[in-house]
C-alpha atoms as a PDB file:
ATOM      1  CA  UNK A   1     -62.787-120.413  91.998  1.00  0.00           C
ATOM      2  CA  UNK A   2     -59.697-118.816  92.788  1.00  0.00           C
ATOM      3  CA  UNK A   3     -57.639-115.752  91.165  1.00  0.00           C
ATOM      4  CA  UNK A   4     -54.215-114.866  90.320  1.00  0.00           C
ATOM      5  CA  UNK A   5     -53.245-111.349  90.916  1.00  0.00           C
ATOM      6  CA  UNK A   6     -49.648-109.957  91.988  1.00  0.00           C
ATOM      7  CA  UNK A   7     -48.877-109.832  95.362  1.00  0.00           C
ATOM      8  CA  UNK A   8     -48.382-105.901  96.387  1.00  0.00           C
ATOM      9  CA  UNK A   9     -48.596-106.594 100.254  1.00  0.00           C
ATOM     10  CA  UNK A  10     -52.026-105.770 100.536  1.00  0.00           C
ATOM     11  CA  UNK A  11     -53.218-109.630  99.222  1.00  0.00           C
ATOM     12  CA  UNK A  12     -54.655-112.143 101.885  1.00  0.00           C
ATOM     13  CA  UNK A  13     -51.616-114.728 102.664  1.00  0.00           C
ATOM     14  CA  UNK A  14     -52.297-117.880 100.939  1.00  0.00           C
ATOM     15  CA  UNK A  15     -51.951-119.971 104.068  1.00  0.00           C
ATOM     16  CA  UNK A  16     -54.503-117.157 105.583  1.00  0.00           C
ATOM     17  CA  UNK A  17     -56.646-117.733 102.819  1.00  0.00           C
ATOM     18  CA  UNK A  18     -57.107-121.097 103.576  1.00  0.00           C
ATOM     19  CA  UNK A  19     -57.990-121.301 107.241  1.00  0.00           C
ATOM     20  CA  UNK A  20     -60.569-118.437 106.255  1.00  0.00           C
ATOM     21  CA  UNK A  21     -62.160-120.430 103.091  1.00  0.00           C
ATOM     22  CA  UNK A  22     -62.555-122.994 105.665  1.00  0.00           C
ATOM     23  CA  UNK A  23     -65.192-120.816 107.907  1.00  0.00           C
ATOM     24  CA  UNK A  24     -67.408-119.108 105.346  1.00  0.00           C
ATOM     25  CA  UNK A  25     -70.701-119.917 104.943  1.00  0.00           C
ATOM     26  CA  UNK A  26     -71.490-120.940 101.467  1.00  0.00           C
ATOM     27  CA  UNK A  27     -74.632-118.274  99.925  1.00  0.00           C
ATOM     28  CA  UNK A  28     -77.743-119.340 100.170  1.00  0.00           C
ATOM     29  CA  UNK A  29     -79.601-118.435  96.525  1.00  0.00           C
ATOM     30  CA  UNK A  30     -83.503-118.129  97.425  1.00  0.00           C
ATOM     31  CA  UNK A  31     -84.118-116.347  94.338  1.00  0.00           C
ATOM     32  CA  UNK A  32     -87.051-118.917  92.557  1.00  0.00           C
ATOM     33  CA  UNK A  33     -85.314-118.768  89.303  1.00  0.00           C
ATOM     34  CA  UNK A  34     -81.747-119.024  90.338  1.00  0.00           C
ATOM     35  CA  UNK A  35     -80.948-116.021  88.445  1.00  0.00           C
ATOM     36  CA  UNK A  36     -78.568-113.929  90.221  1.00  0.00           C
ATOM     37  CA  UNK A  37     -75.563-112.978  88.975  1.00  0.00           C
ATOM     38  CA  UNK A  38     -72.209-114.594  90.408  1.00  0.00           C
ATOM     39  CA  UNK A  39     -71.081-113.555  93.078  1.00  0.00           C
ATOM     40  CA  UNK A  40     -67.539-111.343  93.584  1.00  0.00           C
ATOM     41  CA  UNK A  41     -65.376-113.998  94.653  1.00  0.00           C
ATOM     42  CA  UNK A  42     -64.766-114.197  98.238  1.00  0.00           C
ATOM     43  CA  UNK A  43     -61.032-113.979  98.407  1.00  0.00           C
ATOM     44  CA  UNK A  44     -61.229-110.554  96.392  1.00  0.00           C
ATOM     45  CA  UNK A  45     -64.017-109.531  98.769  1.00  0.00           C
ATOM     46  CA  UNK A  46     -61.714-110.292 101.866  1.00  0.00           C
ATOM     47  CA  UNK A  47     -58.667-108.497 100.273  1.00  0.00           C
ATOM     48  CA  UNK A  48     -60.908-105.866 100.289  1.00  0.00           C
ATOM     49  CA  UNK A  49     -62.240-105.846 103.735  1.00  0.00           C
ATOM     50  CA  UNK A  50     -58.512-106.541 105.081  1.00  0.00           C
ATOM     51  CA  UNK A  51     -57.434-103.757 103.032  1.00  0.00           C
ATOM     52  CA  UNK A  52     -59.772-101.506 104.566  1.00  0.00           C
ATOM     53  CA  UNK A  53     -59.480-102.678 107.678  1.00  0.00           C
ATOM     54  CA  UNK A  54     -55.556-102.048 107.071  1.00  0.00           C
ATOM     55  CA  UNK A  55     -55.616 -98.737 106.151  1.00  0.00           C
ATOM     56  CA  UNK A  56     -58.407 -96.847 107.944  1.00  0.00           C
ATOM     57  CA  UNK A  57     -59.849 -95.753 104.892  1.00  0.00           C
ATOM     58  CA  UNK A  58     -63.137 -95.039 103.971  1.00  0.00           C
ATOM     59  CA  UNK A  59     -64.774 -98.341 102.112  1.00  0.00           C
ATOM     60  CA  UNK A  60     -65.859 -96.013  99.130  1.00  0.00           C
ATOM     61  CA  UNK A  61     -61.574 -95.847  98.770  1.00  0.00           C
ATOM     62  CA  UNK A  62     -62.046 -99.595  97.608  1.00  0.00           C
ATOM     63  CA  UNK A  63     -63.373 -98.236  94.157  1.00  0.00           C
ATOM     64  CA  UNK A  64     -60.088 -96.541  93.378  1.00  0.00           C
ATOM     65  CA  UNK A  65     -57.807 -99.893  93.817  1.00  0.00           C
ATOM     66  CA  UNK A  66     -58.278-102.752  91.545  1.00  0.00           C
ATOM     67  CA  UNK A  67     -59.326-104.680  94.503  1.00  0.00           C
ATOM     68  CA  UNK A  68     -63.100-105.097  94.304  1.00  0.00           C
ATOM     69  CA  UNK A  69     -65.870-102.302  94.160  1.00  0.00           C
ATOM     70  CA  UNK A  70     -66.548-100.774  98.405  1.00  0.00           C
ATOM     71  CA  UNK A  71     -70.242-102.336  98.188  1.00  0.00           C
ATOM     72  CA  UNK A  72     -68.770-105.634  97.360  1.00  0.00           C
ATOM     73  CA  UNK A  73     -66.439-105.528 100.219  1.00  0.00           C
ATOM     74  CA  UNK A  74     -68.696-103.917 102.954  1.00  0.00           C
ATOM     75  CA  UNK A  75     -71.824-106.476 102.042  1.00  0.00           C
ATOM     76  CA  UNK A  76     -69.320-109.170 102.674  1.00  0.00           C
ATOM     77  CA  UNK A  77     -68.224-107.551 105.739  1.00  0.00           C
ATOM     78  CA  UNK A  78     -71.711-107.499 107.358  1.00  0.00           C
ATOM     79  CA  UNK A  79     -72.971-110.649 106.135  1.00  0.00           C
ATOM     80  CA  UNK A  80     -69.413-112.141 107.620  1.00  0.00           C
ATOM     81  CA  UNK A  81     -69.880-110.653 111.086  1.00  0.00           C
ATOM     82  CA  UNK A  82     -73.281-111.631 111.154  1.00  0.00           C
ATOM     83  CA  UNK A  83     -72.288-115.007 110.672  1.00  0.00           C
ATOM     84  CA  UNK A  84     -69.107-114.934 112.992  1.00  0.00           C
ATOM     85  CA  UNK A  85     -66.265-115.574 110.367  1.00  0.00           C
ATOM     86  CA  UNK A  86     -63.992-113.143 111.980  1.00  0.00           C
ATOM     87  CA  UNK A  87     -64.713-114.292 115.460  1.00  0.00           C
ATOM     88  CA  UNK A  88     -64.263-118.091 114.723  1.00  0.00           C
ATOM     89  CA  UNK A  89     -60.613-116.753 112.921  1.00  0.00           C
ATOM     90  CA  UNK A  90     -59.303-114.862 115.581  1.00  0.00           C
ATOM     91  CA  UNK A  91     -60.700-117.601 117.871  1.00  0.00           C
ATOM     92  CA  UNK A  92     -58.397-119.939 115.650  1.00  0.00           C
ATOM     93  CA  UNK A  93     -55.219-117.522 115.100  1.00  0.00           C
ATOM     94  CA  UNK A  94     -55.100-117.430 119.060  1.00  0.00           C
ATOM     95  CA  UNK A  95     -55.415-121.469 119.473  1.00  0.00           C
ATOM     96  CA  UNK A  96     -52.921-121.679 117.170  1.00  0.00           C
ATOM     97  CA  UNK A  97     -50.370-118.713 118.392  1.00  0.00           C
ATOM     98  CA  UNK A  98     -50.951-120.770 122.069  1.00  0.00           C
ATOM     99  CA  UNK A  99     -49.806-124.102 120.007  1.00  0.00           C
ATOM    100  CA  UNK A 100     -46.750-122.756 118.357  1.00  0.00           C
ATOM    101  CA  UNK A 101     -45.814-120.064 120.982  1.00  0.00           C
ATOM    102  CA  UNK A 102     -48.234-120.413 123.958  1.00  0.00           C
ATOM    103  CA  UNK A 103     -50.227-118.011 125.580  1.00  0.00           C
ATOM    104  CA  UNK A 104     -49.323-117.331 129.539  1.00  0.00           C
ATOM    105  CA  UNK A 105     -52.795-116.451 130.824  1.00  0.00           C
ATOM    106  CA  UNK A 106     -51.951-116.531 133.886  1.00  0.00           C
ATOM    107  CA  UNK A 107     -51.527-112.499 134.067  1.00  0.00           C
ATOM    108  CA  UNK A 108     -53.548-110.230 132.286  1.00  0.00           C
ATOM    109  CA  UNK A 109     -53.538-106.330 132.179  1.00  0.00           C
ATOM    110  CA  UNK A 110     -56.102-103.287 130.996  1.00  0.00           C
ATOM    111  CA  UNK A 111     -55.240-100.114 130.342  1.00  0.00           C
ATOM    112  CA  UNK A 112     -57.785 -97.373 129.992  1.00  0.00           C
ATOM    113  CA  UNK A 113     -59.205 -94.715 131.689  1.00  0.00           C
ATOM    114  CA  UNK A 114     -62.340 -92.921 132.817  1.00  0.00           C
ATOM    115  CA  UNK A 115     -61.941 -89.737 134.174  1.00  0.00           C
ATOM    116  CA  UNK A 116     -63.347 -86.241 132.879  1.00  0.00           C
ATOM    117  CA  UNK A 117     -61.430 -83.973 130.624  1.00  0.00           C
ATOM    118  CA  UNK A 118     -59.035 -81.631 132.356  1.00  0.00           C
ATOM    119  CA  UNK A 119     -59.842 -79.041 129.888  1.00  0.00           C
ATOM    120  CA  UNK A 120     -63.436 -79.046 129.793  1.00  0.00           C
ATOM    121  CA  UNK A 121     -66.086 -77.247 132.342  1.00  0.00           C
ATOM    122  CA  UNK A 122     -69.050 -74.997 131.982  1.00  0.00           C
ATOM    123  CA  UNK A 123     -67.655 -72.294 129.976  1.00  0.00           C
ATOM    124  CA  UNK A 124     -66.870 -74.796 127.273  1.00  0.00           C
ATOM    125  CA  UNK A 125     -70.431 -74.833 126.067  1.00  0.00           C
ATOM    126  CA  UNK A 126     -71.716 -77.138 122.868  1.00  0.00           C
ATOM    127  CA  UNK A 127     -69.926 -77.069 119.631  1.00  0.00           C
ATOM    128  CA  UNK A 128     -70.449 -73.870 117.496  1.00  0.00           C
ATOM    129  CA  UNK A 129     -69.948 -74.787 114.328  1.00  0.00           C
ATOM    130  CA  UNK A 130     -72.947 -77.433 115.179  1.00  0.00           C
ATOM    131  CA  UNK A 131     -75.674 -74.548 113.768  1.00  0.00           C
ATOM    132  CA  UNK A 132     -78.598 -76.679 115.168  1.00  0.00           C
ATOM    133  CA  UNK A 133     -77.305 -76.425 118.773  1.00  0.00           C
ATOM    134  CA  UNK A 134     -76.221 -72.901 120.280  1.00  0.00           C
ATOM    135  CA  UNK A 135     -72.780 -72.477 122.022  1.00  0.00           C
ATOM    136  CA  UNK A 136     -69.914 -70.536 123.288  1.00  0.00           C
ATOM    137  CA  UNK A 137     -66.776 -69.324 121.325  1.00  0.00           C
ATOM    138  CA  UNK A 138     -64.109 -68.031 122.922  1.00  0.00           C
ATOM    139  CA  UNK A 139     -62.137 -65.301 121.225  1.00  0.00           C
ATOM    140  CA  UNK A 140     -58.808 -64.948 122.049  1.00  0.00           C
END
């Protein structure tokens, strides 16, 4: 069941689409009647989580695009990772990335750090405008 929709840059790439069709679990219906309703279909829900994902936005944002509804989308998103879509396709993207371009990992770098702030200390105090905790403000 697919759908037809313009492309606006924030679509799933077809040939995305279908190395992810590939990995998702079909739903399992335990309803004893077999009366739910249809599901969304998957590659809207995807556009959806991808589009989030893109953005930053909050997944209530969803219900302002034409894309799919935020509880759609977010559902999806859990029951995905749950299930390890996302893992098994970046597991893929990176097998095929070392196919095409190949992946030297031979040398390997991390960048972080763990240190404390330079501008904090005692006289910093909790956060005032947190009313359930009491703290310092400094007035300048």
């Amino acid at each position: 069941m697919g759908y037809i929709v313009k492309d606006d840059g924030w679509r799933i790439p077809d040939f995305m689409w279908e190395e992810m069709k590939q990995i998702i679990p079909k739903p399992i219906d335990n309803h004893p009647l077999k009366c739910h309703k249809p599901r969304i279909d998957n590659r809207k829900a995807l556009d959806g989580i991808f589009f989030v994902m893109r953005t930053g936005c909050q997944w209530q944002a969803l219900d302002s695009t034409t894309i799919c509804k935020h509880s759609v989308a977010h559902d999806r998103f859990q029951e995905w990772i749950a299930d390890g879509v996302f893992e098994t396709f970046w597991a893929r993207g990176l097998l095929a990335y070392d196919e095409i371009k190949g992946l030297n990992l031979k040398w390997q770098s991390l960048d972080g750090a763990m240190t404390k702030s330079p501008l904090g200390g005692e006289a910093t105090g909790a956060n005032p405008t947190d009313r359930a905790k009491k703290g310092l403000k400094e007035v300048s």
